[in-house]
Protein backbone atom coordinates (compact mmCIF):
# COMPACT_ATOMS: atom_id res chain seq x y z
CA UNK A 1 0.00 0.00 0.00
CA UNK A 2 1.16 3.69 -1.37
CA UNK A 3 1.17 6.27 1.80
CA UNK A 4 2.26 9.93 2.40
CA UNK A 5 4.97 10.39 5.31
CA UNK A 6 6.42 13.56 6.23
CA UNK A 7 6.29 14.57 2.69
CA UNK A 8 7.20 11.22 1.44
CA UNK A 9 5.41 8.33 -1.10
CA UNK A 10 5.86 5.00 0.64
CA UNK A 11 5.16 1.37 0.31
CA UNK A 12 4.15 -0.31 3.32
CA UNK A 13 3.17 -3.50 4.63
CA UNK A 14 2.30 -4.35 7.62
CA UNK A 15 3.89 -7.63 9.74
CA UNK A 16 3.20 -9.48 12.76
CA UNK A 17 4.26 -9.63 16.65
CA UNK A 18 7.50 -7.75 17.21
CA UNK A 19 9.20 -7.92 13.88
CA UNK A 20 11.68 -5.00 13.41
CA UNK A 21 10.45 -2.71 11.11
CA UNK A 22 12.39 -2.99 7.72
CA UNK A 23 12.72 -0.30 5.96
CA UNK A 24 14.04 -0.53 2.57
CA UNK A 25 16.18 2.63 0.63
CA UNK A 26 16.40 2.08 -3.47
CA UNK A 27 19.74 3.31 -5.67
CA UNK A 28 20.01 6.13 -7.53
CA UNK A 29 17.95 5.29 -11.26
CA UNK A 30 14.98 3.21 -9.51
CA UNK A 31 12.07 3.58 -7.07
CA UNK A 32 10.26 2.01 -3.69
CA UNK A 33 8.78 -0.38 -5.96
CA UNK A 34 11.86 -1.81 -7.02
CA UNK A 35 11.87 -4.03 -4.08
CA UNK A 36 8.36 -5.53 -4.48
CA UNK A 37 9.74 -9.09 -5.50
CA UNK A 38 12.25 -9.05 -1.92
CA UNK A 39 9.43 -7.66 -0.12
CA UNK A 40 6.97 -10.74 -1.63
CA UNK A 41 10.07 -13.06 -0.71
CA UNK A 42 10.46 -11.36 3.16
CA UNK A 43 8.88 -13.41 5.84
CA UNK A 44 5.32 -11.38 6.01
CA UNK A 45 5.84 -11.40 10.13
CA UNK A 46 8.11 -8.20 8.90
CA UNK A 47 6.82 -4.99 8.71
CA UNK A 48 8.11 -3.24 5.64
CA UNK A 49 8.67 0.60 4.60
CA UNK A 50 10.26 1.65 1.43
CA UNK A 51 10.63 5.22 0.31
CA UNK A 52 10.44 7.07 -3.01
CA UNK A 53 13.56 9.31 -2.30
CA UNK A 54 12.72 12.85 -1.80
CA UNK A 55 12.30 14.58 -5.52
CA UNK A 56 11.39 10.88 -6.85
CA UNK A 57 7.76 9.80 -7.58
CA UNK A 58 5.25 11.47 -5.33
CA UNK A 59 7.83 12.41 -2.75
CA UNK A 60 8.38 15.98 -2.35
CA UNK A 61 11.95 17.04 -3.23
CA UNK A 62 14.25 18.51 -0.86
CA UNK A 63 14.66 21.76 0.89
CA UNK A 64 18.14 22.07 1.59
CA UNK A 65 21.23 21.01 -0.35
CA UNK A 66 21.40 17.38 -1.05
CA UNK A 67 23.76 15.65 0.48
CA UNK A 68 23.65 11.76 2.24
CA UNK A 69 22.82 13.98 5.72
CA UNK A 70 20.14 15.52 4.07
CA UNK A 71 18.62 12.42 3.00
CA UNK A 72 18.67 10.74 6.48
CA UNK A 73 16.94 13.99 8.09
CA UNK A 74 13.90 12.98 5.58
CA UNK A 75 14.22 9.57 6.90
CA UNK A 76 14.38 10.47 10.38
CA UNK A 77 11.28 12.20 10.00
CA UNK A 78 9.00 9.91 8.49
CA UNK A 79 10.52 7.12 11.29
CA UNK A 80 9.14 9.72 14.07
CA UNK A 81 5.32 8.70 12.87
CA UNK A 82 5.72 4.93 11.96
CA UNK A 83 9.07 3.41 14.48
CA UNK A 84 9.01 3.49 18.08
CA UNK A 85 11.26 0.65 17.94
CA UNK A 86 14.89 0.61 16.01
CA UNK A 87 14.87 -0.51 12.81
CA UNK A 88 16.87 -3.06 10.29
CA UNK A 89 17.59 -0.23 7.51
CA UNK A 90 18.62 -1.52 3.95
CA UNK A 91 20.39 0.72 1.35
CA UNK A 92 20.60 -0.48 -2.16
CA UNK A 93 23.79 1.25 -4.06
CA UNK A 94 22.81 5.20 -3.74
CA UNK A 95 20.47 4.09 -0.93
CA UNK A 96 23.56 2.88 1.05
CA UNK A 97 25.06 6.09 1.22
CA UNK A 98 21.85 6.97 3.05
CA UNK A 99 21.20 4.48 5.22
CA UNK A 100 24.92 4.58 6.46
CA UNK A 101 24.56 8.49 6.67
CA UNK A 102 21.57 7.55 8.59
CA UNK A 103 23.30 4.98 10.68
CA UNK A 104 25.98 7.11 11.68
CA UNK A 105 23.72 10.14 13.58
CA UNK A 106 20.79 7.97 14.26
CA UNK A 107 22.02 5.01 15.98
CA UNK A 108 19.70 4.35 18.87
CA UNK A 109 17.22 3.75 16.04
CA UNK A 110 18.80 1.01 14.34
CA UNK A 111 18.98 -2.41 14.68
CA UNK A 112 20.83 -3.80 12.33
CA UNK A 113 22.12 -2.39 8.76
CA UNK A 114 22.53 -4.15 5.15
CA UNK A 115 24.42 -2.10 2.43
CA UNK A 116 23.66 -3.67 -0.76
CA UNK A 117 25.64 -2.68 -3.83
CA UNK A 118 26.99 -0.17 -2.06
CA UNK A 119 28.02 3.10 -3.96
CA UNK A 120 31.10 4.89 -2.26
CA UNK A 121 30.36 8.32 -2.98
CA UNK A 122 32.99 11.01 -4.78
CA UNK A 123 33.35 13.28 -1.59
CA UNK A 124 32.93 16.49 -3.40
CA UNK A 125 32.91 19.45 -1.27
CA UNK A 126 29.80 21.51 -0.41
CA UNK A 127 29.46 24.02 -3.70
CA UNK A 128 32.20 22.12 -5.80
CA UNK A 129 31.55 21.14 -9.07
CA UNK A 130 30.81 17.16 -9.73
CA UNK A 131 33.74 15.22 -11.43
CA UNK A 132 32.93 15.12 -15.37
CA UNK A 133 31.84 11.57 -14.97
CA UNK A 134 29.16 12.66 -12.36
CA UNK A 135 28.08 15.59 -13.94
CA UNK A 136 27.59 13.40 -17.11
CA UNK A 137 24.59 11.36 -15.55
CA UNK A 138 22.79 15.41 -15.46
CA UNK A 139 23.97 16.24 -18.89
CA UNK A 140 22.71 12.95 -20.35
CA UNK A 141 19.29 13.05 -19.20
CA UNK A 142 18.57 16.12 -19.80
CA UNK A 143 20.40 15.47 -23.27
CA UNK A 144 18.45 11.97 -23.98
CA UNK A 145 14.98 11.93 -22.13
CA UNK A 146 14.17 9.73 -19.63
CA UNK A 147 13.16 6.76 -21.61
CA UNK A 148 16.33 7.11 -23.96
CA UNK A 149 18.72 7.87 -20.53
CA UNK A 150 17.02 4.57 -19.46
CA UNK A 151 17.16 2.12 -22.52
CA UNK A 152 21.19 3.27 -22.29
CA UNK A 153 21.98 2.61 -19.02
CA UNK A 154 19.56 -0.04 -17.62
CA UNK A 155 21.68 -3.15 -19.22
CA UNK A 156 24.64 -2.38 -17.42
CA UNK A 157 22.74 -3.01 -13.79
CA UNK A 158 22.30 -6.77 -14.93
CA UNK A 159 24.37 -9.31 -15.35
CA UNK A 160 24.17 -10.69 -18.86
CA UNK A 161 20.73 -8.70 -19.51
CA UNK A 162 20.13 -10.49 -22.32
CA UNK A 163 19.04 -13.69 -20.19
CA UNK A 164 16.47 -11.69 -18.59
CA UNK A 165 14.31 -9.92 -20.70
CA UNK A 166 11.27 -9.67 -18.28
CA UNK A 167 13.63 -8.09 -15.76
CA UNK A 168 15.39 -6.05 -18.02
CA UNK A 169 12.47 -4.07 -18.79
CA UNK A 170 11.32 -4.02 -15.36
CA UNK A 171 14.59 -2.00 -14.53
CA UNK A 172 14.40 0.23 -17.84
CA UNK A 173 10.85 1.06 -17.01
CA UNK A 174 11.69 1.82 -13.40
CA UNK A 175 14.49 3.97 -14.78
CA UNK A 176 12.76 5.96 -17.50
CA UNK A 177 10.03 7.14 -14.54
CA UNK A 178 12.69 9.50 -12.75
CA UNK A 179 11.61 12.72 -12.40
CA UNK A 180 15.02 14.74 -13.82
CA UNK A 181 15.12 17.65 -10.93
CA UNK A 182 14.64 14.18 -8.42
CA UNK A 183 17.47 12.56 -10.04
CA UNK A 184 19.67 15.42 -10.61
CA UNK A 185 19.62 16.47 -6.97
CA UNK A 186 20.17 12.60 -6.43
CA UNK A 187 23.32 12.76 -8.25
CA UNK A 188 24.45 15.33 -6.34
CA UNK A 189 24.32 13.39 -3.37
CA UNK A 190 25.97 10.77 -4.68
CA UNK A 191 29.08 13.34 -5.25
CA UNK A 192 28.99 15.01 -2.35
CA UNK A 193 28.83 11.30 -0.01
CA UNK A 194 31.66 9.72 1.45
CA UNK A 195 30.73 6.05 2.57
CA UNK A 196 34.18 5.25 3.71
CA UNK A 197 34.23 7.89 6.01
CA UNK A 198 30.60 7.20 7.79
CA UNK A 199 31.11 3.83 8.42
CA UNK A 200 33.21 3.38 11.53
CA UNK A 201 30.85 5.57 13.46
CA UNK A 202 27.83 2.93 12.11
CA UNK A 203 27.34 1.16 15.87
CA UNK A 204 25.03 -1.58 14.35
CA UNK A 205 25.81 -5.03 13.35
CA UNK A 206 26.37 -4.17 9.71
CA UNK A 207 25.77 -6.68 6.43
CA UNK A 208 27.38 -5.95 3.10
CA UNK A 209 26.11 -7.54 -0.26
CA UNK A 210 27.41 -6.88 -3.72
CA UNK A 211 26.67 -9.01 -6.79
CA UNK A 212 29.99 -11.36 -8.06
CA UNK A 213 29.40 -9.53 -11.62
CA UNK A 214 28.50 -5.89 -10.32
CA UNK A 215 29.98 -3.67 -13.07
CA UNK A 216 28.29 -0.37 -11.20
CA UNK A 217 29.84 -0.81 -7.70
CA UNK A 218 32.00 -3.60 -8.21
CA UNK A 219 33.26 -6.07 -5.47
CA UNK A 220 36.22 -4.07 -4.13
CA UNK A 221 34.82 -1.34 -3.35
CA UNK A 222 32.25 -3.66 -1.23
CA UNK A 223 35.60 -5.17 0.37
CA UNK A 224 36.97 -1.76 1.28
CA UNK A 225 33.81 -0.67 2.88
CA UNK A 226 33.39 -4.07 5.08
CA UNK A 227 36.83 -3.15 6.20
CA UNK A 228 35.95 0.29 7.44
CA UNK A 229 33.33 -1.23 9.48
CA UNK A 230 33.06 -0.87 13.38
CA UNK A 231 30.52 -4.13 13.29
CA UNK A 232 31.11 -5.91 10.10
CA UNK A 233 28.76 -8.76 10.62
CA UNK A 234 29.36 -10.41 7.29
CA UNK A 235 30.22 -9.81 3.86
CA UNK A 236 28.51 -11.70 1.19
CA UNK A 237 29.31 -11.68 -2.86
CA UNK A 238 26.07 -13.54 -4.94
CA UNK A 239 27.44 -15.30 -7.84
CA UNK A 240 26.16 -14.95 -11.22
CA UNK A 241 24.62 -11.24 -10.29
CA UNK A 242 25.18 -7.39 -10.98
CA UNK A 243 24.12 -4.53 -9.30
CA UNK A 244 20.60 -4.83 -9.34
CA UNK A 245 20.47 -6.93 -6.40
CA UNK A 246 17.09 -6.94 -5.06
CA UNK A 247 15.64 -7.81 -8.48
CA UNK A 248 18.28 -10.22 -9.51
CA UNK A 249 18.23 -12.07 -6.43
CA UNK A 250 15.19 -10.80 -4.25
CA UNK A 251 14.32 -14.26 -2.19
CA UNK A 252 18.99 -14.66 -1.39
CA UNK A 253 18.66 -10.82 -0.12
CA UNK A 254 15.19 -12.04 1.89
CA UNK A 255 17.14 -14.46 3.61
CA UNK A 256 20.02 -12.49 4.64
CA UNK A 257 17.81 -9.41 5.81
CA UNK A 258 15.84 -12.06 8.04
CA UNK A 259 19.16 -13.65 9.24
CA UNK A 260 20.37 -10.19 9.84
CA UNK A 261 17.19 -9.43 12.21
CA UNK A 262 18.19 -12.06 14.69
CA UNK A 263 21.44 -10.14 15.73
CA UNK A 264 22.20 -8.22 18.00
């Protein structure tokens, strides 16, 4: 079910007993409803919340500069109506950067923490311009449309996309529905984060999951950040995957979120 939080288009569903609260953040070219086929594969006893990032569907974009911090305070927020109780927070690639941001100043209210795909951020300081390579994701956009941006770049999330046609177009479609000023502020985000640096100060029992194949955020860098950990619970790399984790392997990702609930 589609809500309004603090400003904010969710999914939710509701779970059973005393379930943590799982609340789900999507990467940087999709939307809450990219995790429908993880949430369908999640034990139902778990609640579930997953956002459309500010600026992206029917969420209202930001009001300050966007940064990782920025993205949390939104977060925080919407948790003040719906979590009395910590929560297990899951970031997929862009949505890492948040969580972790999140993690990092908010750690009474988190249980437990899964960075999936996780996208390092380019550390860019506050009004610096974005390396060429960032800047590019703007330029082509605007430049392409949304459905030609997204027919471009949507292969390269999968591995070998051509085995998946069904999915494929799930991600394109996904894609081509960003909302430009959304995605551009988005992008921003993604240069100004700095994952590395925010994740010794996550106190949480921390999971990180990258795909054996991910050409977008590609196994190292999931390595590096494990390292950097405080609480590095366990580091996992799914075979025969990219970067578009929760749709290339939704029900692997269900179990590990459930296994990660039990820690403490």
């Amino acid at each position: 079910m589609m809500t309004q939080l603090a400003g904010t288009a969710v999914l939710r569903r509701e779970g059973a007993g005393d379930a943590p609260l799982v609340v789900l953040l999507h990467g940087i070219g999709s939307r809450g409803a990219s995790w429908q086929a993880l949430i369908a594969a999640l034990d139902p006893r778990f609640p579930v919340l997953a956002w459309d990032a500010p600026g992206y569907g029917a969420s209202a974009p930001l009001t300050v500069p966007p940064t990782p911090a920025a993205y949390a305070a939104r977060l925080a927020a919407i948790l003040d109506a719906v979590a009395p109780r910590p929560v297990l927070l899951a970031g997929h690639s862009l949505g890492a950067l948040f969580a972790a941001a999140f993690a990092a100043r908010w750690p009474a209210r988190v249980l437990a923490v899964a960075l999936i795909s996780p996208a390092a951020g380019y550390r860019v300081p506050a009004g610096a311009a974005l390396p060429p390579g960032v800047q590019a994701r703007i330029d082509d956009l605007a430049r392409l449309g949304p459905a030609a941006f997204a027919a471009a770049r949507a292969p390269r999330l999968l591995h070998r996309p051509e085995r998946h046609p069904a999915l494929l177009a799930q991600v394109r479609d996904t894609m081509a529905s960003i909302a430009p000023a959304g995605y551009a502020d988005a992008v921003h985000a993604l240069g100004a984060g700095d994952l590395l640096a925010d994740a010794p100060h996550i106190a949480a029992p921390t999971l990180v999951a990258v795909g054996a194949e991910d050409a977008v955020t590609p196994p190292a860098g999931a390595r590096a950040l494990f390292a950097a950990l405080s609480r590095g619970l366990r580091l996992v790399e799914l075979p025969d995957t990219g970067h578009a984790l929760p749709q290339e392997a939704p029900a692997k990702l269900a179990a590990l979120l459930a296994e990660l609930a039990s820690c403490r």
